[in-house]
Protein backbone atom coordinates (compact mmCIF):
# COMPACT_ATOMS: atom_id res chain seq x y z
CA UNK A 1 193.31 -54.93 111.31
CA UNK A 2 192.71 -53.23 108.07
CA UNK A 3 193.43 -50.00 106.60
CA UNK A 4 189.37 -49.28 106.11
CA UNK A 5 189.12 -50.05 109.93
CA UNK A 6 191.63 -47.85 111.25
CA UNK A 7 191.22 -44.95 109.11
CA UNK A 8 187.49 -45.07 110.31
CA UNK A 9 188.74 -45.50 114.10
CA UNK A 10 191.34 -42.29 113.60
CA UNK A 11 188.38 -40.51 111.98
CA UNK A 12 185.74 -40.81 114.35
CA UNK A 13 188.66 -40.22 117.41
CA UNK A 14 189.16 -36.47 115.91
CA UNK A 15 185.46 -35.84 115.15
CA UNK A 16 184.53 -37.03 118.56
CA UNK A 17 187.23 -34.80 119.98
CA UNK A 18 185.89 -31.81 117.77
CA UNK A 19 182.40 -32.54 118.78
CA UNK A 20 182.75 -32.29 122.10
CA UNK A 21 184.67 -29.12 122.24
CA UNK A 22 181.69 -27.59 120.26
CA UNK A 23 179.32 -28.99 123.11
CA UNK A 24 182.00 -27.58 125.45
CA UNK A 25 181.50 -24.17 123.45
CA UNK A 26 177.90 -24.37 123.01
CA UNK A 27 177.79 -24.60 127.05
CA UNK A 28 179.75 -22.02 127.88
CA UNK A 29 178.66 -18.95 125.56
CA UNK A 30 175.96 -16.89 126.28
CA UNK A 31 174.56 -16.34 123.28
CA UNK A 32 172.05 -19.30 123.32
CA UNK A 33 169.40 -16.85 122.25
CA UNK A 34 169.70 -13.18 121.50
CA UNK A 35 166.96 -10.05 121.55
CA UNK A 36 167.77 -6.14 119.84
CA UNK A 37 165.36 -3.48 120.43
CA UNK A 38 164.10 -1.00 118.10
CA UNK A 39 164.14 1.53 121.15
CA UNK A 40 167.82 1.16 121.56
CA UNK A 41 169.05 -0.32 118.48
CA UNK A 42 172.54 0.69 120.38
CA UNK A 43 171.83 -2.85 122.16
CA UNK A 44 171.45 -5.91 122.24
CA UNK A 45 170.92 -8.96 124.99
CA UNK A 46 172.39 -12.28 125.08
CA UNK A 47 170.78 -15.33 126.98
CA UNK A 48 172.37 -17.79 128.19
CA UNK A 49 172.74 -21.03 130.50
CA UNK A 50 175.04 -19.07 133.01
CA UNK A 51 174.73 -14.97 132.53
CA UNK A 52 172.69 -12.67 130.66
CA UNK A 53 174.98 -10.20 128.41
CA UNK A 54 174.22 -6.57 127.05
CA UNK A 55 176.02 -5.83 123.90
CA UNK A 56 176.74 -2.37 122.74
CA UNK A 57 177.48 -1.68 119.00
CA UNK A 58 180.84 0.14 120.30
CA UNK A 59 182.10 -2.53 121.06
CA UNK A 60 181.15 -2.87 124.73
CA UNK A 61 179.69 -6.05 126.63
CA UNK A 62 178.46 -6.17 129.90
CA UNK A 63 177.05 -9.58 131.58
CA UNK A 64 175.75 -10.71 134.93
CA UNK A 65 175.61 -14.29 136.53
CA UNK A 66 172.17 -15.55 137.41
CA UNK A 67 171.58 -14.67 141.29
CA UNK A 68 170.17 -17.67 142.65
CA UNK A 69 169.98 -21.19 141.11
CA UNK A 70 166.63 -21.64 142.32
CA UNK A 71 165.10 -18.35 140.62
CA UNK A 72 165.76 -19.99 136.95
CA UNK A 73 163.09 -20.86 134.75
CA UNK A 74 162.51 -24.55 134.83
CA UNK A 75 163.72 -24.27 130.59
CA UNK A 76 167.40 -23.09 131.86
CA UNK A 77 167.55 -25.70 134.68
CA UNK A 78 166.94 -28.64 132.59
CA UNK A 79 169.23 -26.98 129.63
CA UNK A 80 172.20 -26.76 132.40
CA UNK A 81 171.43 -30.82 133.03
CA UNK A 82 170.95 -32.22 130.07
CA UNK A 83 173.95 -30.38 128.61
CA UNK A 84 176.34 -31.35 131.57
CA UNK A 85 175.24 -34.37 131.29
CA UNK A 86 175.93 -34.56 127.72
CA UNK A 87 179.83 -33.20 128.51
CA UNK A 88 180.35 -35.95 130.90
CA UNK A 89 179.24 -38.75 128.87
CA UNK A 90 181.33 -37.96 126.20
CA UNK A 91 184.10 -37.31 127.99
CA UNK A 92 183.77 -40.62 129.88
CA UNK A 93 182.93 -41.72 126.02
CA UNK A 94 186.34 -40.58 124.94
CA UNK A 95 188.17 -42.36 127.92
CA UNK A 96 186.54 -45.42 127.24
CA UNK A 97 187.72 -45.20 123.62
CA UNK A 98 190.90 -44.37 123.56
CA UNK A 99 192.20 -47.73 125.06
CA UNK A 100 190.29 -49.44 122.46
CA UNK A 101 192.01 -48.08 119.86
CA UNK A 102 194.82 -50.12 117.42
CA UNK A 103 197.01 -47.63 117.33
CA UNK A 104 197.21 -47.25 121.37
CA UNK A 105 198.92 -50.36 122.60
CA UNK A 106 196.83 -51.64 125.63
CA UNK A 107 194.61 -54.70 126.19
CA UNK A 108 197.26 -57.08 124.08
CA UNK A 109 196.88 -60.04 126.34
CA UNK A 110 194.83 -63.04 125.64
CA UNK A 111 191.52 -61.61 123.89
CA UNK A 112 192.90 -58.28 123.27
CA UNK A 113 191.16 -58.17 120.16
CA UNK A 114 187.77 -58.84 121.61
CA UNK A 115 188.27 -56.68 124.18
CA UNK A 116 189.51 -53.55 122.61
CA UNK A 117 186.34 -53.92 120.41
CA UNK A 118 183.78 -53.78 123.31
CA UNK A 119 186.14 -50.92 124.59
CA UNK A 120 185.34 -48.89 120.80
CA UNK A 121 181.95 -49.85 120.48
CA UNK A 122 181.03 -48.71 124.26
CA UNK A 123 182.66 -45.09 123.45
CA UNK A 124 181.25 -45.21 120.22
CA UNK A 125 177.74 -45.71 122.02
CA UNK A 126 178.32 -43.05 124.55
CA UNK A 127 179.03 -40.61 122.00
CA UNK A 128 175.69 -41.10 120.99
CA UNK A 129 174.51 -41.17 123.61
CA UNK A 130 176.22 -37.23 124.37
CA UNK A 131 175.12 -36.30 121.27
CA UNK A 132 171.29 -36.78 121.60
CA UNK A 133 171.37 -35.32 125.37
CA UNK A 134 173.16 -32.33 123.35
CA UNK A 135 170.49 -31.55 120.44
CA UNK A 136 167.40 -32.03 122.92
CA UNK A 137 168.11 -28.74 124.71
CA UNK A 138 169.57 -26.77 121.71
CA UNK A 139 166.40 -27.57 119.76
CA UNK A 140 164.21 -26.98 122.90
CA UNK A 141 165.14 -23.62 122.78
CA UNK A 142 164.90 -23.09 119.17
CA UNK A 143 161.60 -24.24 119.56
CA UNK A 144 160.59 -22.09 122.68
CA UNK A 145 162.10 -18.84 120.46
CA UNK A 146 159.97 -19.68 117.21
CA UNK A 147 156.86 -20.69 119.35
CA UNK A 148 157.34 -16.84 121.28
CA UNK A 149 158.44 -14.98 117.87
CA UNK A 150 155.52 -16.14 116.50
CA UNK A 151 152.67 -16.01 119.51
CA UNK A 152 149.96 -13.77 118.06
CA UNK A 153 148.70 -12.78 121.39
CA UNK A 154 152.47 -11.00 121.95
CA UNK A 155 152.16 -7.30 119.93
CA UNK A 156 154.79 -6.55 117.26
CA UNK A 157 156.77 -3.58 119.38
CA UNK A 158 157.48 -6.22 122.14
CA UNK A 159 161.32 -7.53 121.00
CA UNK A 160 161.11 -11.25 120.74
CA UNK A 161 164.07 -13.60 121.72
CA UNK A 162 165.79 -15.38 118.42
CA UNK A 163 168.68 -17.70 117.63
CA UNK A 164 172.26 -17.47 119.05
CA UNK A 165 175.40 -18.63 117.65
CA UNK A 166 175.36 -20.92 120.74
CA UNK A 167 172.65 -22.82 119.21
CA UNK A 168 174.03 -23.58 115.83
CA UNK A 169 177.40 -24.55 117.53
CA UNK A 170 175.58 -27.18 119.66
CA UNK A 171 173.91 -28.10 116.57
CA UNK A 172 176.89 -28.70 114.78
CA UNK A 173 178.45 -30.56 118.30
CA UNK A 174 175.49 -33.03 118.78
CA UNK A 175 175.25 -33.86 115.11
CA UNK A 176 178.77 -34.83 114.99
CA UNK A 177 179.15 -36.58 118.27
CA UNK A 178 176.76 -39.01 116.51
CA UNK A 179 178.20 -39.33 113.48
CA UNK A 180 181.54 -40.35 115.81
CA UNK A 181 180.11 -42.91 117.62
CA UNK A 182 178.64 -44.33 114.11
CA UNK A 183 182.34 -44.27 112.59
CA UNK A 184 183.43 -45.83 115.57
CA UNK A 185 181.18 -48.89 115.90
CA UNK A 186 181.56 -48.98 111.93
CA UNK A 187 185.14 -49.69 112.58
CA UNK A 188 184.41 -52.47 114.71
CA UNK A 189 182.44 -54.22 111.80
CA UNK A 190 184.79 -53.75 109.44
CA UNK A 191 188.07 -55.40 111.45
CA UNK A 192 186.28 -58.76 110.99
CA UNK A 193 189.57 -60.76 110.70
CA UNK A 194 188.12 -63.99 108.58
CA UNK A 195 184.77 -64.80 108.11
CA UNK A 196 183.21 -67.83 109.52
CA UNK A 197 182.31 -69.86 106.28
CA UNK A 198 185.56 -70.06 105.71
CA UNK A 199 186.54 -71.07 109.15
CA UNK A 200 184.43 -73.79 108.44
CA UNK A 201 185.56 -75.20 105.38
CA UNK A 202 189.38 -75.03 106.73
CA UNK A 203 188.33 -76.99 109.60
CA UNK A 204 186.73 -79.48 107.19
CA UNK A 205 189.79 -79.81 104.97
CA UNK A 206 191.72 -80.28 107.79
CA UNK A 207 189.36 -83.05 109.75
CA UNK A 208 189.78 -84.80 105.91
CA UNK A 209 193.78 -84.80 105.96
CA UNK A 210 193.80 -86.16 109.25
CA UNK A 211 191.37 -89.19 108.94
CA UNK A 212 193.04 -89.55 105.18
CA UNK A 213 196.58 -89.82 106.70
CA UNK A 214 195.10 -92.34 109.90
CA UNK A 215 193.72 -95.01 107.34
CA UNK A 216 196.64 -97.13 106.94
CA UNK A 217 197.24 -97.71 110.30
CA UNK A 218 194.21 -100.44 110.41
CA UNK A 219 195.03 -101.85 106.88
């Protein structure tokens, strides 16, 4: 294996790992979208996948878990799968991965090679995978705050919801759990040990050398 390949395999390991602790994040925190009031400029509200927090310029913050699961807006339920979903996958992304890697020594039997390559390019393809089921909800959101901040019909004293920090942190996590899976699979290309025209022409010199050294048997 060369350098190329296992610098790319280290890299995209500690993205992928950084990535999905920024989906972790963006999951957890409640400030998916945010809303101040020029009534009580005092405070502000937080939304978020689990709770709904009121922020106080003193330095106070107050939140409160959703009552019922069923009560959510159908927006909120399919945010909570899809970015689950996207946690799991990656994480069963990184397990996969892991074994497949040079430096970890596993899989050294007969076809280790082969097999630790199917083992990278699988986690590489689940962390794409995570990382599009990650930016789907994030940017649903973003586009369900513009489309309200902007709705004519809504009058300009109503307070309109805007962007989070939770949103640019899952932005940041989705976009790099693809480029992870990309350095990954990359690295698979680029541990090509020989390539096969020359195969080919060593198996010709040799077939030559061998009928060469049989013809004076029949003279």
């Amino acid at each position: 294996m060369d350098t190329c390949a296992g610098a790319l395999e280290l890299l995209g390991m500690l993205v992928y790992v950084g990535a999905w602790l920024c989906a972790l994040a963006t999951t957890i925190l409640p400030q998916w979208l945010t809303m101040s009031t020029a009534l009580l400029p005092v405070e502000s509200y937080e939304l978020g996948l689990w709770e709904t927090c009121v922020v106080q310029d003193v330095g106070g913050m107050e939140c409160r878990a959703y009552d019922s699961l069923l009560g959510l807006s159908s927006d909120l339920k399919l945010a909570r799968i899809l970015m689950c979903t996207s946690l799991a996958v990656g994480m069963l992304g990184i397990l996969v991965a892991i074994p497949g890697l040079y430096l970890v020594n596993s899989c050294k039997e007969h076809r280790g090679s082969h097999t630790k390559k199917t083992l990278t390019i699988t986690g590489g393809v689940l962390g794409m995978v995570s990382g599009v089921l990650c930016l789907i909800p994030v940017s649903y959101m973003a586009h369900f705050a513009v489309i309200h901040f902007f709705d004519e019909k809504v009058p300009e004293v109503v307070p309109r919801w805007e962007f989070g920090d939770a949103l640019f942190c899952g932005w940041v996590g989705g976009f790099l759990l693809v480029v992870a899976g990309i350095l990954l699979v990359s690295s698979c290309q680029c541990s090509q040990v020989e390539p096969q025209p020359v195969l080919q022409r060593r198996y010709q010199v040799m077939n030559t050398d061998i009928s060469f050294r049989r013809r004076p048997e029949y003279v």
